[in-house]
Protein backbone atom coordinates (compact mmCIF):
# COMPACT_ATOMS: atom_id res chain seq x y z
CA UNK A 1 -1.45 11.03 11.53
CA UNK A 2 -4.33 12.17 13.85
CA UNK A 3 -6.71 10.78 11.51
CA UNK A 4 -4.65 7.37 11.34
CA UNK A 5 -4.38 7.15 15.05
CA UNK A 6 -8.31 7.10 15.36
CA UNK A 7 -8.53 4.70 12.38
CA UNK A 8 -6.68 2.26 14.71
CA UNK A 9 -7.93 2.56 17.65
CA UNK A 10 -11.19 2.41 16.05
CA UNK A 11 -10.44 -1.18 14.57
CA UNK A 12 -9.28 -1.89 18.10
CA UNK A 13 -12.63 -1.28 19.90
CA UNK A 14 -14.23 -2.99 17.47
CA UNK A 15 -11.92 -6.16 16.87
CA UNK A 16 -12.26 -6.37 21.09
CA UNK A 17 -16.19 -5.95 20.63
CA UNK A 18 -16.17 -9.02 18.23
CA UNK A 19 -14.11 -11.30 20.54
CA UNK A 20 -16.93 -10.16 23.96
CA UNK A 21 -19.52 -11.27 21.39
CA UNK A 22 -17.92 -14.50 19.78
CA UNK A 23 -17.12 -15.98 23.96
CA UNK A 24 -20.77 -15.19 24.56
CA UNK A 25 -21.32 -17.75 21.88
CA UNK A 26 -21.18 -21.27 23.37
CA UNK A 27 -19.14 -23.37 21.06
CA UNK A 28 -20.31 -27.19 20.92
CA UNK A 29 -18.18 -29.97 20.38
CA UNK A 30 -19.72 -33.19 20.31
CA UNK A 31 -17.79 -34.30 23.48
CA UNK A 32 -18.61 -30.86 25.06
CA UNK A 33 -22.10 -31.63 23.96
CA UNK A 34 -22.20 -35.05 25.73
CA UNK A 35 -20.49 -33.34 28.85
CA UNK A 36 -23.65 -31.03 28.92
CA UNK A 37 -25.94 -33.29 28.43
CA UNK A 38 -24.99 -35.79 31.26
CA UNK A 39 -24.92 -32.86 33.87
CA UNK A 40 -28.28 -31.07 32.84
CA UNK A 41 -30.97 -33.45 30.50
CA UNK A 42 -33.45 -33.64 32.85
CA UNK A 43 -34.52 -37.87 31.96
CA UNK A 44 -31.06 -38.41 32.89
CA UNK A 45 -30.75 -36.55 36.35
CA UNK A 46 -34.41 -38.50 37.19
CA UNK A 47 -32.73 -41.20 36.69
CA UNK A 48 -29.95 -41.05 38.30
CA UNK A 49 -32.17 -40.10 41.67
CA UNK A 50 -34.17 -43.08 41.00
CA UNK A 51 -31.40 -45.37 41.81
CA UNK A 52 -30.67 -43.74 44.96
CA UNK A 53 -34.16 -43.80 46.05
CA UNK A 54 -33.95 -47.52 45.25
CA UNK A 55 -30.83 -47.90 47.40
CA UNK A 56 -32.61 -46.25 50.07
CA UNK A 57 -35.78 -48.20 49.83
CA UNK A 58 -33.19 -51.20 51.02
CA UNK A 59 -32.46 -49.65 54.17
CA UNK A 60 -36.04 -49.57 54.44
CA UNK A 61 -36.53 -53.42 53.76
CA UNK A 62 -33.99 -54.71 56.43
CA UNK A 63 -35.61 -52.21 58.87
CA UNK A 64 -38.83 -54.35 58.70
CA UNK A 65 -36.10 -57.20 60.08
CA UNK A 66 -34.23 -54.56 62.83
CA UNK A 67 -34.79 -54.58 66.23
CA UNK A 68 -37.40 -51.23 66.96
CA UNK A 69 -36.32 -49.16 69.93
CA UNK A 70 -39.62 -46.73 70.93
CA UNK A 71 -39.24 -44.05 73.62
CA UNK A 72 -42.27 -42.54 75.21
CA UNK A 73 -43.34 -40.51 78.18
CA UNK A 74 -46.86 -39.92 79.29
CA UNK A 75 -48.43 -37.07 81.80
CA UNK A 76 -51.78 -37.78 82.77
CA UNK A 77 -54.57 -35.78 84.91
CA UNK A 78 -57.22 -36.91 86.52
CA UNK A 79 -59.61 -34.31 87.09
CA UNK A 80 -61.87 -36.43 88.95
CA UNK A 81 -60.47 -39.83 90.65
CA UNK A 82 -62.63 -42.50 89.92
CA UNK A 83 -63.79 -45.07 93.42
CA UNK A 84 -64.04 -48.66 93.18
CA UNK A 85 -66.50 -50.29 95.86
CA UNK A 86 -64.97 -53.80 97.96
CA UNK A 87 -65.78 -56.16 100.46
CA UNK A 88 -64.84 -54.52 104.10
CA UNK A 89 -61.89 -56.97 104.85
CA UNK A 90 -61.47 -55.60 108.26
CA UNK A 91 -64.95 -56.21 109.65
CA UNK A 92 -65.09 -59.27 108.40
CA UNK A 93 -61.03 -59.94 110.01
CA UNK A 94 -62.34 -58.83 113.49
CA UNK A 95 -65.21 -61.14 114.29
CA UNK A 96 -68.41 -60.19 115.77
CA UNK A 97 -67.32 -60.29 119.33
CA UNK A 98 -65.58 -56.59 118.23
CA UNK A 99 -67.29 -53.71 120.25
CA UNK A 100 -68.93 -51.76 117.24
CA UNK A 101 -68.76 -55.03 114.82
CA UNK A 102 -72.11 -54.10 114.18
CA UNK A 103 -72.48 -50.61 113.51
CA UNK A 104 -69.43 -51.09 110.85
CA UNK A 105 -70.62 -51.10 106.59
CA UNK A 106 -70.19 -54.16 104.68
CA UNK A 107 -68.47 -52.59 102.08
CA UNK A 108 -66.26 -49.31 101.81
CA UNK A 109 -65.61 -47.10 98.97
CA UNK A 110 -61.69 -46.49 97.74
CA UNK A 111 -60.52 -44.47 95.30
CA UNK A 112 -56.74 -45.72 93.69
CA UNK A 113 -54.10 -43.46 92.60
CA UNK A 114 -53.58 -39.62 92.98
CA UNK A 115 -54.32 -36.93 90.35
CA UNK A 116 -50.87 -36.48 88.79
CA UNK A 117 -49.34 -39.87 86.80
CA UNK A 118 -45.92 -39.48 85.09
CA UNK A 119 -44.71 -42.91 83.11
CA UNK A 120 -41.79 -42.72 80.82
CA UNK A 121 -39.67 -45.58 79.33
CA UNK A 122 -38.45 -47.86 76.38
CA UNK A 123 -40.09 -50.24 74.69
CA UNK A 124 -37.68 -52.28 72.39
CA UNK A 125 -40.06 -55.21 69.63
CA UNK A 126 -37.83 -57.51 67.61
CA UNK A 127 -39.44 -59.78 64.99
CA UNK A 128 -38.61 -63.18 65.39
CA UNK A 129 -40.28 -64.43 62.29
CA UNK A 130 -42.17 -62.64 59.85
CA UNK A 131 -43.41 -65.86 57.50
CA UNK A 132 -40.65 -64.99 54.83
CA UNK A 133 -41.51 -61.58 54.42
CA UNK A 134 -38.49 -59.82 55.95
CA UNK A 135 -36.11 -61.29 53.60
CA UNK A 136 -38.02 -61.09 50.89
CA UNK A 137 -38.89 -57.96 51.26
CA UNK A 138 -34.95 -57.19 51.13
CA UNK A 139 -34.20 -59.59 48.01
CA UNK A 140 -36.87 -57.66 46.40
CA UNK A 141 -35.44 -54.07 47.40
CA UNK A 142 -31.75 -55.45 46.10
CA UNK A 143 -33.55 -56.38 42.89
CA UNK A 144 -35.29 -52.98 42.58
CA UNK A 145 -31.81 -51.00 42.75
CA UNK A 146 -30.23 -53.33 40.16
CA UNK A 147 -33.44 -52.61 37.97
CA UNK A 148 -33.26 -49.34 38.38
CA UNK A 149 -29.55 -49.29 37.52
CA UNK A 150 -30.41 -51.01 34.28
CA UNK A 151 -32.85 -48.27 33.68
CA UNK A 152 -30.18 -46.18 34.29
CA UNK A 153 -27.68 -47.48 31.18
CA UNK A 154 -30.97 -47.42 28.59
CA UNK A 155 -31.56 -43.87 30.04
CA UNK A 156 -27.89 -42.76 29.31
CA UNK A 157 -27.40 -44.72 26.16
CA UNK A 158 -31.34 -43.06 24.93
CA UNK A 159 -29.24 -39.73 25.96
CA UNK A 160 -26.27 -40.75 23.48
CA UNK A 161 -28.20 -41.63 21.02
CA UNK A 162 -30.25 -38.36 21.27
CA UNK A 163 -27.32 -35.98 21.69
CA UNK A 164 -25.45 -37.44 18.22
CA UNK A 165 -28.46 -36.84 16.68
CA UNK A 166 -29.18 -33.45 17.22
CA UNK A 167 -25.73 -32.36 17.26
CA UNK A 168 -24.85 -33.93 13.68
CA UNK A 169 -28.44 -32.65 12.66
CA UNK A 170 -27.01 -29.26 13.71
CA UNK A 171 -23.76 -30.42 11.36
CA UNK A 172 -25.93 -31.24 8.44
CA UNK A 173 -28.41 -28.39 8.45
CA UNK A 174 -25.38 -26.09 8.26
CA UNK A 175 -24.07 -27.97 5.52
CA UNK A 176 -27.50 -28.10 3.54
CA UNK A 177 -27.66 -24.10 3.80
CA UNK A 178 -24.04 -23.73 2.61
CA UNK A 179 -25.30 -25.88 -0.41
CA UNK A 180 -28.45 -24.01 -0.80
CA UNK A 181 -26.75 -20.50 -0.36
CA UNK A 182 -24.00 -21.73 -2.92
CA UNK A 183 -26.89 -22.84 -5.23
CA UNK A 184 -28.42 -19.18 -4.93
CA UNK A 185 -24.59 -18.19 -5.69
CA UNK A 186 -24.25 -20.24 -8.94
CA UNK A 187 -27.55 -19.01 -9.90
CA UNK A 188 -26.92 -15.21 -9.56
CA UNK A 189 -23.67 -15.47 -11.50
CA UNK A 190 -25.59 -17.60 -13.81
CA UNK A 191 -27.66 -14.53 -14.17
CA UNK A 192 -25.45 -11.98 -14.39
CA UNK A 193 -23.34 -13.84 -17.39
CA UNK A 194 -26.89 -14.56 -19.20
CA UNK A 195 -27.21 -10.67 -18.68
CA UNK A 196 -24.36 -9.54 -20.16
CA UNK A 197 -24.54 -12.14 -22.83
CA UNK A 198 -28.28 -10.45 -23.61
CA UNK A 199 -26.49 -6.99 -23.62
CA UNK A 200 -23.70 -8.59 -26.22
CA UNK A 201 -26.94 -9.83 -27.91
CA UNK A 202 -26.16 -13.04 -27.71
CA UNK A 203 -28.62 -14.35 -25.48
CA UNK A 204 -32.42 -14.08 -25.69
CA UNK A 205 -34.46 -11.92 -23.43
CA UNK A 206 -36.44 -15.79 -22.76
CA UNK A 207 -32.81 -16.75 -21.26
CA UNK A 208 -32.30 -13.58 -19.39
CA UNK A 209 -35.75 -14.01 -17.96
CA UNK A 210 -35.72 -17.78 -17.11
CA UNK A 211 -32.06 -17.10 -15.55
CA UNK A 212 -33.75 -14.63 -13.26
CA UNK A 213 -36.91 -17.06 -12.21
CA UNK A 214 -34.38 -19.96 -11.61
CA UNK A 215 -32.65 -16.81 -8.67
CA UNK A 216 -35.76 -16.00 -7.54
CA UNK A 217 -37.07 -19.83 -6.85
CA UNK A 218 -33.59 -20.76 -5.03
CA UNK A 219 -33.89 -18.07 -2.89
CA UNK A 220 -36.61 -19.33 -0.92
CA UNK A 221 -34.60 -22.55 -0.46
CA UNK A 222 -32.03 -20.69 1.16
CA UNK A 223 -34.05 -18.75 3.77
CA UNK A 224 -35.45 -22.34 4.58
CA UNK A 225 -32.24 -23.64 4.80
CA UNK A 226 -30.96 -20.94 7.24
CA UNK A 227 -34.34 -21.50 9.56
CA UNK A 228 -34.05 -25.14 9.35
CA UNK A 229 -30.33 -25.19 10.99
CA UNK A 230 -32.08 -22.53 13.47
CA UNK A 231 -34.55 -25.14 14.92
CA UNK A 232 -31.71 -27.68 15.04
CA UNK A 233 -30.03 -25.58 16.98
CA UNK A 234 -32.66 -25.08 19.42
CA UNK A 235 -33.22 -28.92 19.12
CA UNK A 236 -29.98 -29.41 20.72
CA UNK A 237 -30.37 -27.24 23.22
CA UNK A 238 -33.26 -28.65 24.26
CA UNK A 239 -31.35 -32.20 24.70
CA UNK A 240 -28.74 -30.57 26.27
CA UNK A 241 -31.13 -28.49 28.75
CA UNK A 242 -29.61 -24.79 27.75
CA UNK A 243 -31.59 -21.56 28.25
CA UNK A 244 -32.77 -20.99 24.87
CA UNK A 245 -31.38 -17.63 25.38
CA UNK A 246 -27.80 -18.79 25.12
CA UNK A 247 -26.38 -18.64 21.54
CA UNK A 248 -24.62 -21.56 20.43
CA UNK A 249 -22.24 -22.65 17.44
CA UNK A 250 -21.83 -26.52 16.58
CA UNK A 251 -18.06 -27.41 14.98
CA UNK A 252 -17.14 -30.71 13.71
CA UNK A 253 -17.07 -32.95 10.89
CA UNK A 254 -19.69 -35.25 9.25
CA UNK A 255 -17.85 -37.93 7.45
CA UNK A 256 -17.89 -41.56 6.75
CA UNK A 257 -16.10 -43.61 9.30
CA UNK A 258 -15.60 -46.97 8.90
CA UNK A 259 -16.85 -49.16 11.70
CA UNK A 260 -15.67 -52.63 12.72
CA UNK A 261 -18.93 -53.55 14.95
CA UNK A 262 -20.68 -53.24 11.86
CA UNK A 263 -19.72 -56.29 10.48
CA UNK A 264 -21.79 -59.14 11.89
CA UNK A 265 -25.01 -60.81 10.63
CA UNK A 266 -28.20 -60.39 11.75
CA UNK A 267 -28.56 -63.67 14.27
CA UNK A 268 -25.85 -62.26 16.06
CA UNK A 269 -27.21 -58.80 16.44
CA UNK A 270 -30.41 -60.40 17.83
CA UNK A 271 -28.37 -62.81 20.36
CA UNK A 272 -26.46 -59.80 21.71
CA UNK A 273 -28.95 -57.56 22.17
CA UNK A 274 -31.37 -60.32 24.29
CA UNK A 275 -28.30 -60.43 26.41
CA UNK A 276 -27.11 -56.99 26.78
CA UNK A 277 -30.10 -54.44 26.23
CA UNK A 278 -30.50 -52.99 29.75
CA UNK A 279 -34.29 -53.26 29.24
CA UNK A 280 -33.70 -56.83 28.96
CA UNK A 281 -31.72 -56.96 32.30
CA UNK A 282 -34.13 -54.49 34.04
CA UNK A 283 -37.02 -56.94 32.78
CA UNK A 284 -35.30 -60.08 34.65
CA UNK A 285 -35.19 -58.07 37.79
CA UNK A 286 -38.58 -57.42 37.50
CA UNK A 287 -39.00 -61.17 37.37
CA UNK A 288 -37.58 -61.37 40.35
CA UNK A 289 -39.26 -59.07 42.05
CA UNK A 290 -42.46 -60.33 41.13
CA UNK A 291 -41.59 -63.80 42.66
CA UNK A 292 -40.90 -61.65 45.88
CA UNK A 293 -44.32 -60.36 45.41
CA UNK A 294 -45.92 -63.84 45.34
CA UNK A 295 -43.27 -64.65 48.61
CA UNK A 296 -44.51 -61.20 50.38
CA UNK A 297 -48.37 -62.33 50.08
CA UNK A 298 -47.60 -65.72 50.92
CA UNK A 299 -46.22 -64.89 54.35
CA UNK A 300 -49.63 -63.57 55.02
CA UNK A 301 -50.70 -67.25 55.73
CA UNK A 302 -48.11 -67.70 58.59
CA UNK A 303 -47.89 -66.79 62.10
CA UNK A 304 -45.75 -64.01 63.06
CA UNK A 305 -43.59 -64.30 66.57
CA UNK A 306 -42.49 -61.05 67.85
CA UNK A 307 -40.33 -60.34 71.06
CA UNK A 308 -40.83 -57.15 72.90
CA UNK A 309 -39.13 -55.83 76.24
CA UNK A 310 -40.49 -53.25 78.43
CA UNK A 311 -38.89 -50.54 80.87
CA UNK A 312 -40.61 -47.63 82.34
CA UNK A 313 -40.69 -46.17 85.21
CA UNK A 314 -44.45 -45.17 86.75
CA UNK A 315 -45.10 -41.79 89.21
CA UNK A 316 -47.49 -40.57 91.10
CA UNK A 317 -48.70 -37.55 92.78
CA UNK A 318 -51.11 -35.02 93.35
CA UNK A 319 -49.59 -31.90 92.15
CA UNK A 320 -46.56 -31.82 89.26
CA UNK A 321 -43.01 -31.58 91.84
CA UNK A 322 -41.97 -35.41 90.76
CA UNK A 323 -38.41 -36.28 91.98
CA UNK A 324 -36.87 -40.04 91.91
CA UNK A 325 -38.22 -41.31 95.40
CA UNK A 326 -41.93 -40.73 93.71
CA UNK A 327 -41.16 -43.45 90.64
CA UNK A 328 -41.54 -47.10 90.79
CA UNK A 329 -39.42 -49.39 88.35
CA UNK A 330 -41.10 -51.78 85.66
CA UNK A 331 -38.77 -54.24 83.32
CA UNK A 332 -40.93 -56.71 81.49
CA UNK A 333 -40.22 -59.38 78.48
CA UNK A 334 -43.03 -61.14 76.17
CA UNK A 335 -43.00 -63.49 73.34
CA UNK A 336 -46.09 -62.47 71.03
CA UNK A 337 -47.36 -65.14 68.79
CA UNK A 338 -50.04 -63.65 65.72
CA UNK A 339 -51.54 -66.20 63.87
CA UNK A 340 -53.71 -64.81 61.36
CA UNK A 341 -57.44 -66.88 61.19
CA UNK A 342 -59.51 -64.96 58.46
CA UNK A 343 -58.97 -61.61 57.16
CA UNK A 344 -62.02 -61.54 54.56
CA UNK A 345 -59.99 -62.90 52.27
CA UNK A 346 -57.88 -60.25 51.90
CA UNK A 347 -54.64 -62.94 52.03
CA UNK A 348 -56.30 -64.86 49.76
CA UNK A 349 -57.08 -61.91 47.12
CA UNK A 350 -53.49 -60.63 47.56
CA UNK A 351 -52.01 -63.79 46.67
CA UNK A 352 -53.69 -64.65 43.69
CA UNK A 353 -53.11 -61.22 42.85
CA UNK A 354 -49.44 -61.35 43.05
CA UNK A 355 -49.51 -64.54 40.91
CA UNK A 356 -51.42 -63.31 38.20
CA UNK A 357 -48.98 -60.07 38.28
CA UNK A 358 -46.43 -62.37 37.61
CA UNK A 359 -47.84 -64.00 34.89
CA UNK A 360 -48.12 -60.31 33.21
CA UNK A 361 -44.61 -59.69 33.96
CA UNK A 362 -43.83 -62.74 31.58
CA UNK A 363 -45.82 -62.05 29.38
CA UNK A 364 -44.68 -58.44 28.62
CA UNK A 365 -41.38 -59.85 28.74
CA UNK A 366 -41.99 -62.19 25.48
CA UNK A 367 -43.26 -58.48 23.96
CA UNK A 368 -40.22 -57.20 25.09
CA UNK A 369 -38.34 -59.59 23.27
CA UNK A 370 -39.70 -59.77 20.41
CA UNK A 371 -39.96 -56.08 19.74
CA UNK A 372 -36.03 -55.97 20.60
CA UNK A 373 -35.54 -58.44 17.68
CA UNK A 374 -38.04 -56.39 15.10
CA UNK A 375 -36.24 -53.11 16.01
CA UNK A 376 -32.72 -54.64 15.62
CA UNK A 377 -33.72 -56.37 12.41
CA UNK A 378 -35.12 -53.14 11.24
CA UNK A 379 -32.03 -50.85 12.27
CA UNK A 380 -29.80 -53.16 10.89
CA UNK A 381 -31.64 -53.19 7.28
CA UNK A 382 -31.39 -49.83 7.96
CA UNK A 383 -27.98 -49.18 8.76
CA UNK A 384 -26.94 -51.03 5.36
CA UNK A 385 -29.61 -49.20 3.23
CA UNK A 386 -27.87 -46.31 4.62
CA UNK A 387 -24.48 -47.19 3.72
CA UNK A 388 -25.41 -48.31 -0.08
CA UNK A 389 -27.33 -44.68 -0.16
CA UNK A 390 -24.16 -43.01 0.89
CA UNK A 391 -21.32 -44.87 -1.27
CA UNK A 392 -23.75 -43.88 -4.44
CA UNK A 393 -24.48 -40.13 -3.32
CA UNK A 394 -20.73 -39.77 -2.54
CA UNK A 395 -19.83 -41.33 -6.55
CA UNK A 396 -22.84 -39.00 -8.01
CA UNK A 397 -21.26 -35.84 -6.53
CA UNK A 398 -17.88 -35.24 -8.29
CA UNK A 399 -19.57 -36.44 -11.47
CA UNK A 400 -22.69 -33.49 -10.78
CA UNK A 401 -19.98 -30.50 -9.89
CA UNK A 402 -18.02 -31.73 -13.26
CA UNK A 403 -21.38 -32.31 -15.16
CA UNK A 404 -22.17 -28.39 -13.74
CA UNK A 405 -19.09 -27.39 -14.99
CA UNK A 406 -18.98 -28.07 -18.48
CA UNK A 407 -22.37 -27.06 -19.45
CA UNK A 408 -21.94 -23.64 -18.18
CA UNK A 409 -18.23 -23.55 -19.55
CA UNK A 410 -20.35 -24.88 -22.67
CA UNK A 411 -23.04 -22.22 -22.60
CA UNK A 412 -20.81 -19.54 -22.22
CA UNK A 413 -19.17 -20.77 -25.49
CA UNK A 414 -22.21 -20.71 -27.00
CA UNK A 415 -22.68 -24.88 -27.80
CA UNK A 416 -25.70 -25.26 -25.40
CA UNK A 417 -28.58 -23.92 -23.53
CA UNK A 418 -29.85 -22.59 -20.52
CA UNK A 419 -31.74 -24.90 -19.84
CA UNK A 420 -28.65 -27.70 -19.68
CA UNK A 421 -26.91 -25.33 -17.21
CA UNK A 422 -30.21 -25.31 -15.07
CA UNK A 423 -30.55 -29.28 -15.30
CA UNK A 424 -26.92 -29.74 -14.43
CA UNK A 425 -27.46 -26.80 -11.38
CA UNK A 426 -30.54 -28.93 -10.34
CA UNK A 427 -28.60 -32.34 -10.58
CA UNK A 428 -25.56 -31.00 -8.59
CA UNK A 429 -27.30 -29.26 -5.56
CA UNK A 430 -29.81 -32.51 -5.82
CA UNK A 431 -26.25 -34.43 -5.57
CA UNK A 432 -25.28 -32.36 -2.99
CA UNK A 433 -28.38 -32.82 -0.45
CA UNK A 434 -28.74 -36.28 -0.94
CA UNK A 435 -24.92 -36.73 0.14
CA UNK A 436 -25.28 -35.09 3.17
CA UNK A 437 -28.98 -37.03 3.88
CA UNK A 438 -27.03 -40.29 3.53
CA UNK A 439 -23.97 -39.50 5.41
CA UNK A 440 -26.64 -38.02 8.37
CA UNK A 441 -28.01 -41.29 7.84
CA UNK A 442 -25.17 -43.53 8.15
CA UNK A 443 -23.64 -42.11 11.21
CA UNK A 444 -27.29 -42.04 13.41
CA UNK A 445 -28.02 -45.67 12.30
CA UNK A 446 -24.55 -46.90 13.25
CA UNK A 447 -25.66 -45.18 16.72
CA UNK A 448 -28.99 -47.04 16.33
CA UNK A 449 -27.36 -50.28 15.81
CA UNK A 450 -25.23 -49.64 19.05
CA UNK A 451 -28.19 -48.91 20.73
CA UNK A 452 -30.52 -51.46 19.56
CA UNK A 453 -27.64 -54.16 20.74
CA UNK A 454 -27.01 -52.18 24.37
CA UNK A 455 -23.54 -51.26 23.56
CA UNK A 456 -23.99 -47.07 22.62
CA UNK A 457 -21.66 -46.75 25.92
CA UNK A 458 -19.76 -44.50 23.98
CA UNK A 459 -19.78 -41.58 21.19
């Protein structure tokens, strides 16, 4: 009983020791795996701070438009008061009949103001007109947060697109080492009935050896296998920003799934993606942007009115004890008119500048375009080279297990060879891998045709 009572409690410490270790081990879902990747992929946070630092940047553009309200104070020191020389007012008020007239100077020396100034104030400057440039300065701003948004959607479809794919390449590596570790399997019992056939005597020592080559080359297949669904696993942690510390585990399904979208034709691939790729939308805001451009260095040319008010208040005194009775009161208003003459031709350069910028803009645009119908073209020859691949691979498989089957049943009866029961091992884990290629294949291009069309907005 003593004995049994430490049995038990030894399963217990152990069975609790497996559980610490298996919720150390982050299981992955691939809506879990989406979740993670929208709160830590790094493109995706970038851009998701770009469109704030576009919305800013529109505060920024009406500000150039906003009334500017400019505090200042100023303490000055004169360390040596500077004299101005004038006309003597007084001899010349008096007259020469004065007693002294004569013995007075012509002109006196006076120095103005006393070694302490204190001026402090507000000085408020709204632009009047700006040639165009304040509001298009603003249009443009508005047109750089919508681009940016647009940038946004391709960044988080790109993210989609990227997460499916390394989580179902996590789902099809472990699958391909199941099949390679099973294909080890068949081989070792392959083996071991070859073996005791060659005991029986009724199998060569040729067989026995080839039966033990055919183990030994599988096995290297396996360990690749096994390392192969390692570096997809650090794949997806990498798309999903993880420590690589952190173990995970990847559960799901990969299986055909029938998909209405996939039905149209080519033509109307092409027409929806011109009019729904964000890159396409991003593009026409950087048309419009660009015609700000050419707006911006057009308002060069114009004259600029400004109005600016004044208030201060001026002191003076010759050490620092200022009160109010010591400060005079100035309120002043202006119109200012700047009419730009020649700049160098600067105005000139940034002008045609800004054109020709535009020009580029439509011509990448036309690149855009047509790379956008190459790549959809391309994805969807793709997507339905994928699908034929699959429907065949998923035929060729139940006919390679049962083709496995009866030759080793067969060999084992003694009515064929070893090397029938390697072909037919060969020919089902061949089967095997190339149905799990073209199911991985089907389910990234039916992302990729999503994509290519702007409308991966889901998993």
């Amino acid at each position: 009983m003593k004995h049994l009572t430490h049995w038990i409690i030894g399963i217990l410490v152990l069975f609790s020791i497996s559980n610490l270790l298996a919720q150390d081990k982050l299981v992955l879902t691939l809506d879990g795996s989406m979740e993670l990747a929208f709160k830590n992929n790094p493109s995706y946070q970038i851009a998701l701070r770009e469109v704030k630092k576009a919305n800013a940047s529109i505060g920024e553009a009406y500000s150039n438009i906003l009334p500017q309200i400019n505090a200042s104070a100023n303490l000055q020191h004169s360390w040596d008061i500077q004299e101005s020389t004038i006309p003597n007012f007084i001899k010349a008020g008096l007259g020469s009949s004065f007693p002294g007239y004569d013995q007075m100077d012509d002109f006196i020396r006076l120095s103005f103001g006393l070694e302490n100034t204190l001026t402090y104030g507000a000085i408020l400057t709204q632009p009047l007109y700006l040639g165009g440039a304040g509001v298009a300065g603003i249009r443009a701003a508005n047109a750089a947060e919508r681009a940016m948004e647009s940038n946004l959607e391709a960044t988080r479809q790109n993210l989609i697109y990227n997460t499916a794919n390394a989580f179902y390449a996590c789902l099809v590596a472990k699958d391909v080492a199941l099949v390679q570790e099973e294909a080890l399997e068949q081989a070792q019992e392959n083996y071991e009935m070859v073996e005791k056939k060659y005991n029986a005597g009724a199998a060569s020592k040729f067989d026995l050896m080839r039966a033990k080559v055919n183990v030994a080359n599988l096995r290297p297949n396996a360990i690749s296998a096994r390392n192969n669904f390692k570096t997809a696993l650090t794949q997806l942690k990498v798309v999903l920003a993880l420590p690589m510390k952190n173990e995970i585990e990847v559960t799901g399904l990969l299986e055909y799934t029938n998909d209405d979208f996939t039905t149209l034709d080519l033509a109307e691939y092409q027409k929806m993606a011109l009019g729904s790729r964000p890159e396409v939308q991003a593009m026409n805001e950087q048309k419009n942007i660009s015609k700000r451009g050419i707006s911006i260095a057009k308002s060069a040319f114009m004259p600029k009115l400004f109005f600016q008010t004044d208030y201060s208040y001026l002191g003076m005194r010759n050490d620092l004890e200022f009160n109010n009775d010591d400060f005079s009161k100035g309120f002043t208003s202006a119109l200012s008119l700047q009419l730009p003459l020649f700049t160098g031709m600067k105005n000139n350069k940034q002008f045609q500048k800004s054109k020709i910028d535009y020009n580029i803009i439509l011509d990448t645009e036309k690149q855009m375009r047509d790379g956008i119908a190459a790549e959809v073209e391309a994805v969807y020859n793709k997507f339905f080279e994928a699908k034929e691949k699959y429907q065949s691979a998923s035929e060729n498989v139940e006919l390679a297990e049962e083709t496995f089957r009866l030759a080793t049943m067969m060999y084992e009866e003694g009515s064929n060879t070893q090397l029938d029961v390697f072909t037919a091992q060969l020919g089902l884990t061949s089967a095997r891998l190339n149905y799990l290629t073209s199911l991985y294949e089907y389910q990234l291009t039916r992302y990729a045709l999503r994509k290519a069309t702007g409308h991966l907005t889901e998993i």
